[in-house]
C-alpha atoms as a PDB file:
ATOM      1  CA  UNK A   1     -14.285   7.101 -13.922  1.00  0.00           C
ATOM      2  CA  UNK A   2     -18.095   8.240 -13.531  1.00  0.00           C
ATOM      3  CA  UNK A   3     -18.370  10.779 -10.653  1.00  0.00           C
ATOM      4  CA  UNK A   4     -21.234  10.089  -7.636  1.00  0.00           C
ATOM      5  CA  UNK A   5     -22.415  11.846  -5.035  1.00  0.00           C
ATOM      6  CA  UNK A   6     -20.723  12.288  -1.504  1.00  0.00           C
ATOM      7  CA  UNK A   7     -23.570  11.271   0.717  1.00  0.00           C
ATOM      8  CA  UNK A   8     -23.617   9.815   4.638  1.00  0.00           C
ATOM      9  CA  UNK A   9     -22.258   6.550   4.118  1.00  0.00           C
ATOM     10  CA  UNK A  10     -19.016   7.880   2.143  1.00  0.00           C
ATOM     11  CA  UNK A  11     -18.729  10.517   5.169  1.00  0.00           C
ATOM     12  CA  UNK A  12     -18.923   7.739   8.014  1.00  0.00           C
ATOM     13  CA  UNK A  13     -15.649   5.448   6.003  1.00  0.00           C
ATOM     14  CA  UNK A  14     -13.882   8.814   5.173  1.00  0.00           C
ATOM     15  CA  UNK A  15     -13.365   9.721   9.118  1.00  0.00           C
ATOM     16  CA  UNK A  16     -12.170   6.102   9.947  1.00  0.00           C
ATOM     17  CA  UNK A  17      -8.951   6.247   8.023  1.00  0.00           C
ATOM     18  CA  UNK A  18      -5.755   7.114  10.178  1.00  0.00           C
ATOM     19  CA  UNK A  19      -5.672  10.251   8.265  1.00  0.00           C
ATOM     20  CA  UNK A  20      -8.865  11.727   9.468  1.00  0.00           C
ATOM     21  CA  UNK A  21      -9.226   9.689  12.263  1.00  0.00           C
ATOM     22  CA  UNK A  22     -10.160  11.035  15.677  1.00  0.00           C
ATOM     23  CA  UNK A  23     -10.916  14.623  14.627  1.00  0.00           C
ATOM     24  CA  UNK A  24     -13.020  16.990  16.603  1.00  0.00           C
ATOM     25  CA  UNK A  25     -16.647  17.769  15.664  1.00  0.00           C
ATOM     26  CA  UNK A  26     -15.057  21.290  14.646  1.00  0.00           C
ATOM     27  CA  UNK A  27     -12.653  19.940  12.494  1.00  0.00           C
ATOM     28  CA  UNK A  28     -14.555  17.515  10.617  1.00  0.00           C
ATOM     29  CA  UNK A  29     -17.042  20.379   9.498  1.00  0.00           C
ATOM     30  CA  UNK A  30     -13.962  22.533   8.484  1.00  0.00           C
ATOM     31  CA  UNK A  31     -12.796  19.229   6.739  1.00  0.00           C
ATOM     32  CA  UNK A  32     -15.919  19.005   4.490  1.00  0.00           C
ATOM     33  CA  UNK A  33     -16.290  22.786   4.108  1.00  0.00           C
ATOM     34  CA  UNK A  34     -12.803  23.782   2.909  1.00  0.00           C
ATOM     35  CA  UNK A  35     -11.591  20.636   1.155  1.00  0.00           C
ATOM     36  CA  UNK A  36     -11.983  20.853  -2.329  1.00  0.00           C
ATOM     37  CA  UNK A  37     -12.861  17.131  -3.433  1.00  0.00           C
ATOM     38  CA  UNK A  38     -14.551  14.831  -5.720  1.00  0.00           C
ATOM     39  CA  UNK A  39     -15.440  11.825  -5.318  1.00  0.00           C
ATOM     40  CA  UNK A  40     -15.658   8.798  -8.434  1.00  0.00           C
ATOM     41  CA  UNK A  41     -16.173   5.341  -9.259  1.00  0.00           C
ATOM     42  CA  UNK A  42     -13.691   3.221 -10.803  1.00  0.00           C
ATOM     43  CA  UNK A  43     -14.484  -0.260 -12.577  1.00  0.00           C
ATOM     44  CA  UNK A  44     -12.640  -3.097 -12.598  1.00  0.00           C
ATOM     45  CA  UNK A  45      -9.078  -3.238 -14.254  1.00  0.00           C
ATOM     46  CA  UNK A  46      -9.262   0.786 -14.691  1.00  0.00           C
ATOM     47  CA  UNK A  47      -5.965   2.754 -14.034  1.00  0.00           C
ATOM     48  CA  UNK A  48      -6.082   5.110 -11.833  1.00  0.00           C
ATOM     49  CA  UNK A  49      -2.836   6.875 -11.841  1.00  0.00           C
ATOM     50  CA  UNK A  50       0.280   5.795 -14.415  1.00  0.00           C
ATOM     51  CA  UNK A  51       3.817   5.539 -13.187  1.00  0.00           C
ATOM     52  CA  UNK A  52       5.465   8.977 -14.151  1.00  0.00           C
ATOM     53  CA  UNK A  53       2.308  11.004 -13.911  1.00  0.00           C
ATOM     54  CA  UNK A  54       2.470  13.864 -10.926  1.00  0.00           C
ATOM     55  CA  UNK A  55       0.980  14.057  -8.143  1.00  0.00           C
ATOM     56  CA  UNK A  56      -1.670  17.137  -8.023  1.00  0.00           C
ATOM     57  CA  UNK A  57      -4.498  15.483  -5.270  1.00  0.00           C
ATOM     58  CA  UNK A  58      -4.966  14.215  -2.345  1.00  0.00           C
ATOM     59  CA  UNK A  59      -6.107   9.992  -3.358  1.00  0.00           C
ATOM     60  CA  UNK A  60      -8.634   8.620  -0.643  1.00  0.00           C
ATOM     61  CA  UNK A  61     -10.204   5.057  -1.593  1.00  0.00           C
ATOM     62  CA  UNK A  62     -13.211   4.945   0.263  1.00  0.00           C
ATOM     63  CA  UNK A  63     -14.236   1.305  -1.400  1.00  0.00           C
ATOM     64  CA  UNK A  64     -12.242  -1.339  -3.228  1.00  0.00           C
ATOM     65  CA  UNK A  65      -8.956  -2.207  -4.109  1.00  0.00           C
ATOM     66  CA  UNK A  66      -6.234  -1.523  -6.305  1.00  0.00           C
ATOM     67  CA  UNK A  67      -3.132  -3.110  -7.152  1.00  0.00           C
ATOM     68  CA  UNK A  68       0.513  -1.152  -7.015  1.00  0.00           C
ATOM     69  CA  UNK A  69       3.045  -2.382  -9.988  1.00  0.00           C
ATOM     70  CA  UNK A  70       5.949  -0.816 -11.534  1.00  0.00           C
ATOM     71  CA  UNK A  71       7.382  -1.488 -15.133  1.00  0.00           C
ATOM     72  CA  UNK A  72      10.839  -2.642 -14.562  1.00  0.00           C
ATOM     73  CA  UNK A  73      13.675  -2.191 -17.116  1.00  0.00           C
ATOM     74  CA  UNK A  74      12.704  -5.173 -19.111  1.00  0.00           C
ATOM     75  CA  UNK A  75       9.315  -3.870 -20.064  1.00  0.00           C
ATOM     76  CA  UNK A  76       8.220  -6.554 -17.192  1.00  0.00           C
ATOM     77  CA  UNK A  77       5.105  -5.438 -14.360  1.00  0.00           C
ATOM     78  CA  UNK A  78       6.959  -5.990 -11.213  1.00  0.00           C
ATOM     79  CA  UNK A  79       3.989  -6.041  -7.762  1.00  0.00           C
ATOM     80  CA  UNK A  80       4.563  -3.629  -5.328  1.00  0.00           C
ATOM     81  CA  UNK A  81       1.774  -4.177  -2.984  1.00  0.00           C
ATOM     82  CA  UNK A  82      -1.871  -3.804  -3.078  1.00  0.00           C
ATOM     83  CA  UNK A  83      -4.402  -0.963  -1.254  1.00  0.00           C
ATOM     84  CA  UNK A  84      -7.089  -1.861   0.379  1.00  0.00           C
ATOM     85  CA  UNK A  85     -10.025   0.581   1.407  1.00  0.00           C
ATOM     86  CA  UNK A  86     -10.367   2.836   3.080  1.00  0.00           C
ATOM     87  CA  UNK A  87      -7.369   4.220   2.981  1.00  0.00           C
ATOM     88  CA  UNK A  88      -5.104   7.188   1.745  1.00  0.00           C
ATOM     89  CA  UNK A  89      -2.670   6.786  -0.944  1.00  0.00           C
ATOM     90  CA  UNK A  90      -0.206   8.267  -2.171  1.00  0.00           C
ATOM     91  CA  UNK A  91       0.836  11.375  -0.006  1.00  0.00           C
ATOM     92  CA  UNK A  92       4.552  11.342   0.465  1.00  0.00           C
ATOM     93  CA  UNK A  93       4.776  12.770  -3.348  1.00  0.00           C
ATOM     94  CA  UNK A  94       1.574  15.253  -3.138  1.00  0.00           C
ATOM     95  CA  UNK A  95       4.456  17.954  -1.543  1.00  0.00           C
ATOM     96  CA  UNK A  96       7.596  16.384  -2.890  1.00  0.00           C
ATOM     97  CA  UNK A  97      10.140  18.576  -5.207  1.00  0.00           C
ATOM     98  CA  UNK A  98       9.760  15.685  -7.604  1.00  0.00           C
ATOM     99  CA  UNK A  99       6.425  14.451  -7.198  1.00  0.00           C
ATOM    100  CA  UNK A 100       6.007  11.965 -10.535  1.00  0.00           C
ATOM    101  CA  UNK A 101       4.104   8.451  -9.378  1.00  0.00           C
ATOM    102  CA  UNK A 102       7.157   5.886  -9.033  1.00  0.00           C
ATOM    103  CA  UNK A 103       4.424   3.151  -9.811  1.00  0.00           C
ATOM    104  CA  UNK A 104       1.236   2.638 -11.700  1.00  0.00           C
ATOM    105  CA  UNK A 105      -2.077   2.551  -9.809  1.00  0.00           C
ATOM    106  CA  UNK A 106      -4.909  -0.184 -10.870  1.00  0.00           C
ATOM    107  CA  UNK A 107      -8.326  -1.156  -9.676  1.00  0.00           C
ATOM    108  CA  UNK A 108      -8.612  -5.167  -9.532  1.00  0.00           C
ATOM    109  CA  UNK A 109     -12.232  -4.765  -7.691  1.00  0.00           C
ATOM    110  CA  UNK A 110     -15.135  -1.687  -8.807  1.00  0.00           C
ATOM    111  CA  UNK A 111     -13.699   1.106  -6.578  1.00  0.00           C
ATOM    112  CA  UNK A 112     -14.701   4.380  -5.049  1.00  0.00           C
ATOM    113  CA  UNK A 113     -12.051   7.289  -4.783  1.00  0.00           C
ATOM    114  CA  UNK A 114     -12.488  10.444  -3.586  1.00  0.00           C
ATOM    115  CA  UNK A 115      -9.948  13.380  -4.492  1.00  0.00           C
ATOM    116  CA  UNK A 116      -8.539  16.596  -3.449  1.00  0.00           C
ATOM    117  CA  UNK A 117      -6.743  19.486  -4.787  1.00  0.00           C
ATOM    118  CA  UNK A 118      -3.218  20.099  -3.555  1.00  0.00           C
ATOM    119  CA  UNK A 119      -3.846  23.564  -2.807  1.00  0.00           C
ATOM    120  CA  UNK A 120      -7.041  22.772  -0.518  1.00  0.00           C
ATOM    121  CA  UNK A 121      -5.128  20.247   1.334  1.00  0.00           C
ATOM    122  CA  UNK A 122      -2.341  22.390   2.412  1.00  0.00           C
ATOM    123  CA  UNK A 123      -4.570  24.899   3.527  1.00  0.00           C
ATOM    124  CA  UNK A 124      -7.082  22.470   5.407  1.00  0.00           C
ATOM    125  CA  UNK A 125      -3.305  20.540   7.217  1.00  0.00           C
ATOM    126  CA  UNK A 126      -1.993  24.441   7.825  1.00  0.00           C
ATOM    127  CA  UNK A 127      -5.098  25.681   9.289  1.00  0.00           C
ATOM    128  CA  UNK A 128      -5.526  22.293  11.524  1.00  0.00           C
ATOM    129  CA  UNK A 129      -2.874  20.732  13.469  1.00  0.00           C
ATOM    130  CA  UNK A 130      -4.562  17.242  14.429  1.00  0.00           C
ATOM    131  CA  UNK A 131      -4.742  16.774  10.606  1.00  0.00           C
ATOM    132  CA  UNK A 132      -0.709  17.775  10.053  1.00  0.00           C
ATOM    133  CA  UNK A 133       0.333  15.672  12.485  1.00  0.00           C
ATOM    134  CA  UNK A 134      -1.848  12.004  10.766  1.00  0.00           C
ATOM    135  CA  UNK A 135      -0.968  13.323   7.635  1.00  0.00           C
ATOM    136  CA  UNK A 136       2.972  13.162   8.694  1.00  0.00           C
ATOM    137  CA  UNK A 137       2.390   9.575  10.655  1.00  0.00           C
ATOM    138  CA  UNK A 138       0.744   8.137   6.978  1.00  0.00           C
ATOM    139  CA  UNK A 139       3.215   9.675   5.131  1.00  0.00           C
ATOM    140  CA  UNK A 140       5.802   8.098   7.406  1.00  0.00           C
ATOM    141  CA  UNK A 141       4.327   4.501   7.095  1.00  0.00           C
ATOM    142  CA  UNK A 142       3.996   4.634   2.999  1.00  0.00           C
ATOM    143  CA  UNK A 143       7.931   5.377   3.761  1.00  0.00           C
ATOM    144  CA  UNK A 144       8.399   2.276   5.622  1.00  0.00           C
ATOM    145  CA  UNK A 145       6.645   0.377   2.815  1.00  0.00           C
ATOM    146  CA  UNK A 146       8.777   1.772   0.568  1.00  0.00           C
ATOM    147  CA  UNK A 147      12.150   0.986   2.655  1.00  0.00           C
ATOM    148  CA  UNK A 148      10.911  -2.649   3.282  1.00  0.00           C
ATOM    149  CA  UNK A 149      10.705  -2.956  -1.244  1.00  0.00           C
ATOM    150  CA  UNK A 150      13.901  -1.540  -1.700  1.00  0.00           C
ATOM    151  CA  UNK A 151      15.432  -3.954   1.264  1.00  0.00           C
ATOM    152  CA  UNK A 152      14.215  -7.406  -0.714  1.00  0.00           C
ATOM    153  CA  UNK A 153      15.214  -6.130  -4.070  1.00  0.00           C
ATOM    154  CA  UNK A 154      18.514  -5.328  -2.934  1.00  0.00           C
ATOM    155  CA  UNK A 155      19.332  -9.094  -1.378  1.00  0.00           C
ATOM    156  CA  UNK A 156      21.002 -11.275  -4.693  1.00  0.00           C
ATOM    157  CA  UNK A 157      19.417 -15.005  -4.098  1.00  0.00           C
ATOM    158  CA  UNK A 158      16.201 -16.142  -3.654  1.00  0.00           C
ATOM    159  CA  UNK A 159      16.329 -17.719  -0.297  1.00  0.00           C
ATOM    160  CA  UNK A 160      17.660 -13.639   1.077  1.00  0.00           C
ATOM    161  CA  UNK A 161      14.507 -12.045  -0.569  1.00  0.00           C
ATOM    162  CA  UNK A 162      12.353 -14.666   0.536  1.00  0.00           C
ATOM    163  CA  UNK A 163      13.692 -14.232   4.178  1.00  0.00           C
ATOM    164  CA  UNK A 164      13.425 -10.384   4.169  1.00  0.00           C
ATOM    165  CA  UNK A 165       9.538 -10.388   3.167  1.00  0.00           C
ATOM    166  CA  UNK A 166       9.156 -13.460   5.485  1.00  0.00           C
ATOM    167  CA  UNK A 167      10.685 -11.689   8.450  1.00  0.00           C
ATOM    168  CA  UNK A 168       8.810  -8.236   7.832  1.00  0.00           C
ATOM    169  CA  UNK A 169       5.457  -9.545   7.287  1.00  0.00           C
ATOM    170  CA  UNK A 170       6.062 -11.718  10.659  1.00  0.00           C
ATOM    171  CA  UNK A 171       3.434 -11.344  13.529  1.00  0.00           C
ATOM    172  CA  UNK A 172       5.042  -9.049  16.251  1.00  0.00           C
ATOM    173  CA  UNK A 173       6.290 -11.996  19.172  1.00  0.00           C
ATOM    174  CA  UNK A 174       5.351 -14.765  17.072  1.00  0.00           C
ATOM    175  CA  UNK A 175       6.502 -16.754  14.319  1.00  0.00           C
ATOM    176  CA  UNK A 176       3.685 -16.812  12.191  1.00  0.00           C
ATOM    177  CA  UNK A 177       3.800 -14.714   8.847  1.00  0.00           C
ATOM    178  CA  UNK A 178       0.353 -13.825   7.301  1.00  0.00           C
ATOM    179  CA  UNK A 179       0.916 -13.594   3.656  1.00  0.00           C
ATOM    180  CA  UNK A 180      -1.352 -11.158   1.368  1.00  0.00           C
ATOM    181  CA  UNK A 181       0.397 -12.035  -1.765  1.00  0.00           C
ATOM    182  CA  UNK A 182      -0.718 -15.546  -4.113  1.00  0.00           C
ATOM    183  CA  UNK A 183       2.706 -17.516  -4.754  1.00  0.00           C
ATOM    184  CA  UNK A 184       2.176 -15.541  -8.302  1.00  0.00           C
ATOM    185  CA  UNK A 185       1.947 -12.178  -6.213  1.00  0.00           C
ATOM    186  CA  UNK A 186       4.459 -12.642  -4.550  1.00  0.00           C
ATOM    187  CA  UNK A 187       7.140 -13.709  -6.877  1.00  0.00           C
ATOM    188  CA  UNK A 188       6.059 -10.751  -8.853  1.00  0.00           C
ATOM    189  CA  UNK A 189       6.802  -8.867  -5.938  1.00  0.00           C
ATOM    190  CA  UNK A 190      10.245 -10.740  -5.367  1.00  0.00           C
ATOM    191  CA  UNK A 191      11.177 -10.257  -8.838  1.00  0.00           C
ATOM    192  CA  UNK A 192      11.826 -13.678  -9.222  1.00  0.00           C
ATOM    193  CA  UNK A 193       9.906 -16.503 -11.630  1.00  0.00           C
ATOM    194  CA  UNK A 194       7.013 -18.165  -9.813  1.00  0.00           C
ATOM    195  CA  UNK A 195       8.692 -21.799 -10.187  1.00  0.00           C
ATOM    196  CA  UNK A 196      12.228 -20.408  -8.764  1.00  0.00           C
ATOM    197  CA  UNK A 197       9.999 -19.436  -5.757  1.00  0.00           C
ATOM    198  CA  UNK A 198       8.087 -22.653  -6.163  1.00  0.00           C
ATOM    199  CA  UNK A 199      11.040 -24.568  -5.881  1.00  0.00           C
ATOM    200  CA  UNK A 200      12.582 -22.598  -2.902  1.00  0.00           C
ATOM    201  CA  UNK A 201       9.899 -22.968  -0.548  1.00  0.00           C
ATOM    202  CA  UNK A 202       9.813 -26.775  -1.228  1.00  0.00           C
ATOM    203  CA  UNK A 203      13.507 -26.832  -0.469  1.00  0.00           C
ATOM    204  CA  UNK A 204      12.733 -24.414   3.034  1.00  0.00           C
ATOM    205  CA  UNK A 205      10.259 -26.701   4.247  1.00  0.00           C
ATOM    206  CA  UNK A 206      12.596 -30.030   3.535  1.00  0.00           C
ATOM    207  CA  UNK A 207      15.152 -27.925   5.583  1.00  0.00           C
ATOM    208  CA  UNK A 208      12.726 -27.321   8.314  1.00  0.00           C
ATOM    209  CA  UNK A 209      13.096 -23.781   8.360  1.00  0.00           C
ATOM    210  CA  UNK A 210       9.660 -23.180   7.606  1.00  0.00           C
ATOM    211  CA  UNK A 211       5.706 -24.470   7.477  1.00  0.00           C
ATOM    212  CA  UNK A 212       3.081 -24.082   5.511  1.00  0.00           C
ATOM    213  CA  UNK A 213       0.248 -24.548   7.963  1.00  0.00           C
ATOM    214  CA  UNK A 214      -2.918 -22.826   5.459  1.00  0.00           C
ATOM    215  CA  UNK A 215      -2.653 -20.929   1.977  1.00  0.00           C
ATOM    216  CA  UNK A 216      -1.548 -17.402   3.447  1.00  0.00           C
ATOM    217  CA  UNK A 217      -0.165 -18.559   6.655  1.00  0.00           C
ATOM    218  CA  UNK A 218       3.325 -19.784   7.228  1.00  0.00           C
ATOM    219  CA  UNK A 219       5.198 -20.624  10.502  1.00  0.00           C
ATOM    220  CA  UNK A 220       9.177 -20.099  10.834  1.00  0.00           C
ATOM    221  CA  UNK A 221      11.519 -22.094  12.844  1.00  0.00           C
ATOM    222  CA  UNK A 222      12.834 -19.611  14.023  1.00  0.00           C
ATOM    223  CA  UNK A 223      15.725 -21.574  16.162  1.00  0.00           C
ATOM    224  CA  UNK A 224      17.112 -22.407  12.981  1.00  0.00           C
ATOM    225  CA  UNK A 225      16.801 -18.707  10.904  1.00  0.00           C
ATOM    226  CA  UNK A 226      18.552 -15.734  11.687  1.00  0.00           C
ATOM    227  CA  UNK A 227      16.571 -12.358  11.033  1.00  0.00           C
ATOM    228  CA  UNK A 228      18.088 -10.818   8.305  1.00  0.00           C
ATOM    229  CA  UNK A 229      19.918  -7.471   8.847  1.00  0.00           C
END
Protein backbone atom coordinates (compact mmCIF):
# COMPACT_ATOMS: atom_id res chain seq x y z
CA UNK A 1 0.00 0.00 0.00
CA UNK A 2 1.72 3.39 -1.24
CA UNK A 3 0.28 6.34 0.76
CA UNK A 4 -1.21 9.66 -1.37
CA UNK A 5 -2.28 12.73 -0.54
CA UNK A 6 -5.82 13.71 0.88
CA UNK A 7 -6.77 16.42 -1.53
CA UNK A 8 -10.51 17.93 -2.64
CA UNK A 9 -11.76 15.18 -4.55
CA UNK A 10 -11.08 12.47 -1.65
CA UNK A 11 -12.86 15.16 0.75
CA UNK A 12 -16.07 15.56 -1.56
CA UNK A 13 -16.59 11.12 -1.62
CA UNK A 14 -15.55 11.01 2.13
CA UNK A 15 -18.77 13.25 3.27
CA UNK A 16 -21.19 11.19 1.02
CA UNK A 17 -20.95 7.97 2.93
CA UNK A 18 -23.86 7.34 5.53
CA UNK A 19 -21.25 7.70 8.10
CA UNK A 20 -20.37 11.26 7.51
CA UNK A 21 -23.22 12.09 5.70
CA UNK A 22 -25.21 15.25 6.36
CA UNK A 23 -22.81 16.87 8.84
CA UNK A 24 -22.75 20.52 9.62
CA UNK A 25 -20.12 22.88 8.15
CA UNK A 26 -18.79 22.86 11.92
CA UNK A 27 -18.50 19.39 12.14
CA UNK A 28 -16.90 18.54 9.01
CA UNK A 29 -13.93 20.98 9.91
CA UNK A 30 -13.71 19.30 13.41
CA UNK A 31 -13.87 15.99 11.33
CA UNK A 32 -10.70 16.81 9.29
CA UNK A 33 -8.95 18.63 12.17
CA UNK A 34 -9.15 16.02 14.95
CA UNK A 35 -9.26 12.74 13.02
CA UNK A 36 -6.11 11.20 12.89
CA UNK A 37 -6.04 9.46 9.30
CA UNK A 38 -4.16 8.30 6.39
CA UNK A 39 -5.11 7.73 3.43
CA UNK A 40 -3.42 4.76 0.75
CA UNK A 41 -3.65 3.05 -2.40
CA UNK A 42 -4.16 -0.51 -2.76
CA UNK A 43 -3.49 -2.56 -6.11
CA UNK A 44 -5.22 -5.18 -7.37
CA UNK A 45 -5.45 -8.62 -5.49
CA UNK A 46 -3.66 -6.85 -2.31
CA UNK A 47 -5.00 -7.86 1.21
CA UNK A 48 -6.00 -5.46 3.13
CA UNK A 49 -6.83 -6.89 6.43
CA UNK A 50 -6.40 -10.97 7.27
CA UNK A 51 -9.06 -12.86 9.12
CA UNK A 52 -7.83 -12.93 12.85
CA UNK A 53 -5.98 -9.66 12.71
CA UNK A 54 -7.59 -6.80 15.22
CA UNK A 55 -9.19 -4.15 14.60
CA UNK A 56 -7.11 -0.81 15.60
CA UNK A 57 -8.72 1.89 12.70
CA UNK A 58 -11.38 3.23 11.47
CA UNK A 59 -11.44 1.49 7.33
CA UNK A 60 -13.06 4.09 4.83
CA UNK A 61 -12.76 2.99 0.99
CA UNK A 62 -13.03 6.04 -0.78
CA UNK A 63 -12.41 4.14 -4.39
CA UNK A 64 -12.64 0.52 -5.46
CA UNK A 65 -13.63 -2.65 -4.31
CA UNK A 66 -12.76 -5.42 -2.25
CA UNK A 67 -13.94 -8.77 -1.79
CA UNK A 68 -15.00 -10.31 1.90
CA UNK A 69 -14.03 -14.27 2.27
CA UNK A 70 -13.49 -16.40 5.18
CA UNK A 71 -11.34 -19.69 5.35
CA UNK A 72 -13.71 -22.31 6.40
CA UNK A 73 -12.67 -25.46 8.33
CA UNK A 74 -11.57 -27.28 5.28
CA UNK A 75 -8.86 -24.85 4.38
CA UNK A 76 -11.67 -23.76 1.63
CA UNK A 77 -12.30 -19.53 0.83
CA UNK A 78 -15.92 -19.34 1.53
CA UNK A 79 -17.52 -15.41 -0.13
CA UNK A 80 -19.00 -13.35 2.24
CA UNK A 81 -19.92 -10.38 0.25
CA UNK A 82 -18.12 -7.73 -1.53
CA UNK A 83 -17.59 -3.65 -0.61
CA UNK A 84 -18.08 -1.31 -2.84
CA UNK A 85 -16.84 2.43 -2.50
CA UNK A 86 -17.33 4.64 -0.80
CA UNK A 87 -18.10 3.15 2.05
CA UNK A 88 -17.07 2.29 5.74
CA UNK A 89 -16.03 -1.06 6.74
CA UNK A 90 -15.59 -2.75 9.33
CA UNK A 91 -16.82 -0.83 12.53
CA UNK A 92 -18.85 -3.16 14.65
CA UNK A 93 -15.29 -4.74 15.84
CA UNK A 94 -13.24 -1.25 16.05
CA UNK A 95 -14.93 -1.11 19.95
CA UNK A 96 -15.70 -4.75 20.43
CA UNK A 97 -14.15 -6.77 23.63
CA UNK A 98 -12.95 -9.17 20.98
CA UNK A 99 -12.24 -7.22 18.07
CA UNK A 100 -10.09 -9.92 15.70
CA UNK A 101 -11.40 -9.61 11.76
CA UNK A 102 -13.88 -12.73 11.42
CA UNK A 103 -12.94 -12.54 7.60
CA UNK A 104 -10.14 -11.61 5.30
CA UNK A 105 -10.30 -8.32 3.38
CA UNK A 106 -9.08 -8.22 -0.51
CA UNK A 107 -8.91 -5.65 -3.24
CA UNK A 108 -10.24 -7.25 -6.68
CA UNK A 109 -10.05 -3.54 -8.38
CA UNK A 110 -6.83 -0.71 -7.55
CA UNK A 111 -8.39 0.83 -4.38
CA UNK A 112 -8.13 3.89 -2.24
CA UNK A 113 -8.55 3.56 1.67
CA UNK A 114 -8.30 6.00 4.04
CA UNK A 115 -7.68 5.11 7.87
CA UNK A 116 -8.10 6.21 11.34
CA UNK A 117 -6.81 5.58 14.70
CA UNK A 118 -9.17 4.10 17.26
CA UNK A 119 -8.37 6.57 19.76
CA UNK A 120 -9.15 9.67 17.34
CA UNK A 121 -12.37 8.18 16.41
CA UNK A 122 -13.78 7.85 19.79
CA UNK A 123 -12.90 11.18 20.60
CA UNK A 124 -14.18 12.81 17.22
CA UNK A 125 -17.98 10.29 17.85
CA UNK A 126 -17.77 11.54 21.81
CA UNK A 127 -17.22 15.07 21.09
CA UNK A 128 -20.02 15.02 18.13
CA UNK A 129 -23.33 13.52 18.42
CA UNK A 130 -24.56 13.58 14.62
CA UNK A 131 -21.44 11.39 14.03
CA UNK A 132 -22.41 8.76 17.15
CA UNK A 133 -25.60 8.39 16.09
CA UNK A 134 -24.43 7.24 11.79
CA UNK A 135 -21.76 5.53 13.29
CA UNK A 136 -24.42 3.31 15.45
CA UNK A 137 -27.00 3.11 12.23
CA UNK A 138 -23.69 1.56 10.01
CA UNK A 139 -22.72 -0.45 12.64
CA UNK A 140 -26.27 -1.73 12.89
CA UNK A 141 -26.57 -2.56 9.09
CA UNK A 142 -22.96 -4.52 8.90
CA UNK A 143 -25.07 -6.48 11.78
CA UNK A 144 -27.86 -7.23 9.56
CA UNK A 145 -25.38 -8.44 6.93
CA UNK A 146 -23.97 -10.50 9.23
CA UNK A 147 -27.46 -12.06 10.58
CA UNK A 148 -28.65 -12.55 6.90
CA UNK A 149 -24.88 -15.04 6.42
CA UNK A 150 -25.43 -16.84 9.40
CA UNK A 151 -29.38 -17.40 8.38
CA UNK A 152 -28.34 -19.26 4.80
CA UNK A 153 -25.55 -21.20 6.33
CA UNK A 154 -27.68 -22.49 8.91
CA UNK A 155 -30.59 -23.96 6.33
CA UNK A 156 -29.28 -27.95 5.42
CA UNK A 157 -30.32 -28.27 1.47
CA UNK A 158 -29.66 -26.33 -1.29
CA UNK A 159 -33.05 -25.31 -2.42
CA UNK A 160 -33.42 -23.57 1.72
CA UNK A 161 -30.13 -21.55 1.17
CA UNK A 162 -30.99 -20.67 -2.18
CA UNK A 163 -34.47 -19.40 -0.96
CA UNK A 164 -33.06 -17.42 2.03
CA UNK A 165 -30.53 -15.28 -0.22
CA UNK A 166 -33.32 -15.18 -2.90
CA UNK A 167 -35.87 -13.78 -0.49
CA UNK A 168 -33.39 -11.21 1.24
CA UNK A 169 -31.90 -9.80 -1.76
CA UNK A 170 -35.70 -9.38 -3.11
CA UNK A 171 -36.83 -5.81 -4.23
CA UNK A 172 -39.04 -4.35 -1.36
CA UNK A 173 -43.01 -4.99 -2.98
CA UNK A 174 -41.76 -6.78 -5.85
CA UNK A 175 -40.63 -10.02 -6.89
CA UNK A 176 -37.64 -9.27 -8.60
CA UNK A 177 -34.20 -10.21 -6.91
CA UNK A 178 -31.10 -8.25 -8.19
CA UNK A 179 -28.23 -10.54 -7.78
CA UNK A 180 -24.51 -9.09 -7.14
CA UNK A 181 -22.95 -12.43 -6.94
CA UNK A 182 -21.67 -14.59 -10.52
CA UNK A 183 -23.29 -18.23 -10.18
CA UNK A 184 -19.44 -18.89 -8.96
CA UNK A 185 -19.97 -16.01 -6.28
CA UNK A 186 -22.61 -17.06 -5.18
CA UNK A 187 -22.20 -20.69 -4.58
CA UNK A 188 -19.09 -19.65 -2.83
CA UNK A 189 -21.22 -17.68 -0.78
CA UNK A 190 -23.83 -20.62 -0.33
CA UNK A 191 -21.18 -22.95 0.51
CA UNK A 192 -22.28 -25.21 -1.93
CA UNK A 193 -20.37 -26.52 -5.41
CA UNK A 194 -21.17 -24.30 -8.38
CA UNK A 195 -22.81 -27.36 -10.40
CA UNK A 196 -25.08 -28.38 -7.20
CA UNK A 197 -26.29 -24.73 -7.60
CA UNK A 198 -26.19 -25.13 -11.34
CA UNK A 199 -28.35 -27.92 -11.21
CA UNK A 200 -30.86 -26.43 -8.64
CA UNK A 201 -31.77 -23.45 -10.42
CA UNK A 202 -32.44 -25.54 -13.60
CA UNK A 203 -34.71 -27.71 -11.51
CA UNK A 204 -36.49 -24.12 -9.88
CA UNK A 205 -37.18 -22.81 -13.14
CA UNK A 206 -38.71 -26.37 -14.55
CA UNK A 207 -40.84 -26.03 -11.31
CA UNK A 208 -41.86 -22.57 -12.13
CA UNK A 209 -40.88 -21.15 -9.02
CA UNK A 210 -38.55 -18.90 -10.51
CA UNK A 211 -37.14 -16.84 -13.84
CA UNK A 212 -34.22 -15.92 -15.08
CA UNK A 213 -35.18 -12.83 -17.02
CA UNK A 214 -31.13 -11.20 -17.49
CA UNK A 215 -27.71 -12.42 -15.87
CA UNK A 216 -28.24 -10.73 -12.31
CA UNK A 217 -31.91 -10.46 -12.39
CA UNK A 218 -34.33 -13.14 -11.37
CA UNK A 219 -38.16 -13.03 -10.90
CA UNK A 220 -40.01 -15.35 -8.18
CA UNK A 221 -43.37 -16.80 -8.42
CA UNK A 222 -44.11 -15.91 -5.60
CA UNK A 223 -47.81 -17.65 -5.50
CA UNK A 224 -46.04 -20.75 -5.47
CA UNK A 225 -42.94 -19.95 -2.67
CA UNK A 226 -43.37 -19.34 0.79
CA UNK A 227 -40.83 -16.75 2.40
CA UNK A 228 -38.70 -18.58 4.46
CA UNK A 229 -38.84 -17.99 8.26
Amino acid sequence: MNSITFNDHYKEILFTIPLFRNLRADVKTKLLHDLDFHLCEIETNEVVLQQGDTCRKLYILLKGKLEVYIIDSNGNEVLIEHIEAPRAFATPHLFKEDNRFPATFKAVEDSVMLTATKDSTFQLISECPDVLKNFLQVSGRCNVCTTMRLDVLSRKTIRERLLVYLFRKRVPNSSRVLVPHTLTQLAEYLNVSRPALSTEFNKMEKEGLIRRVEKNRIELNLQALHEPI
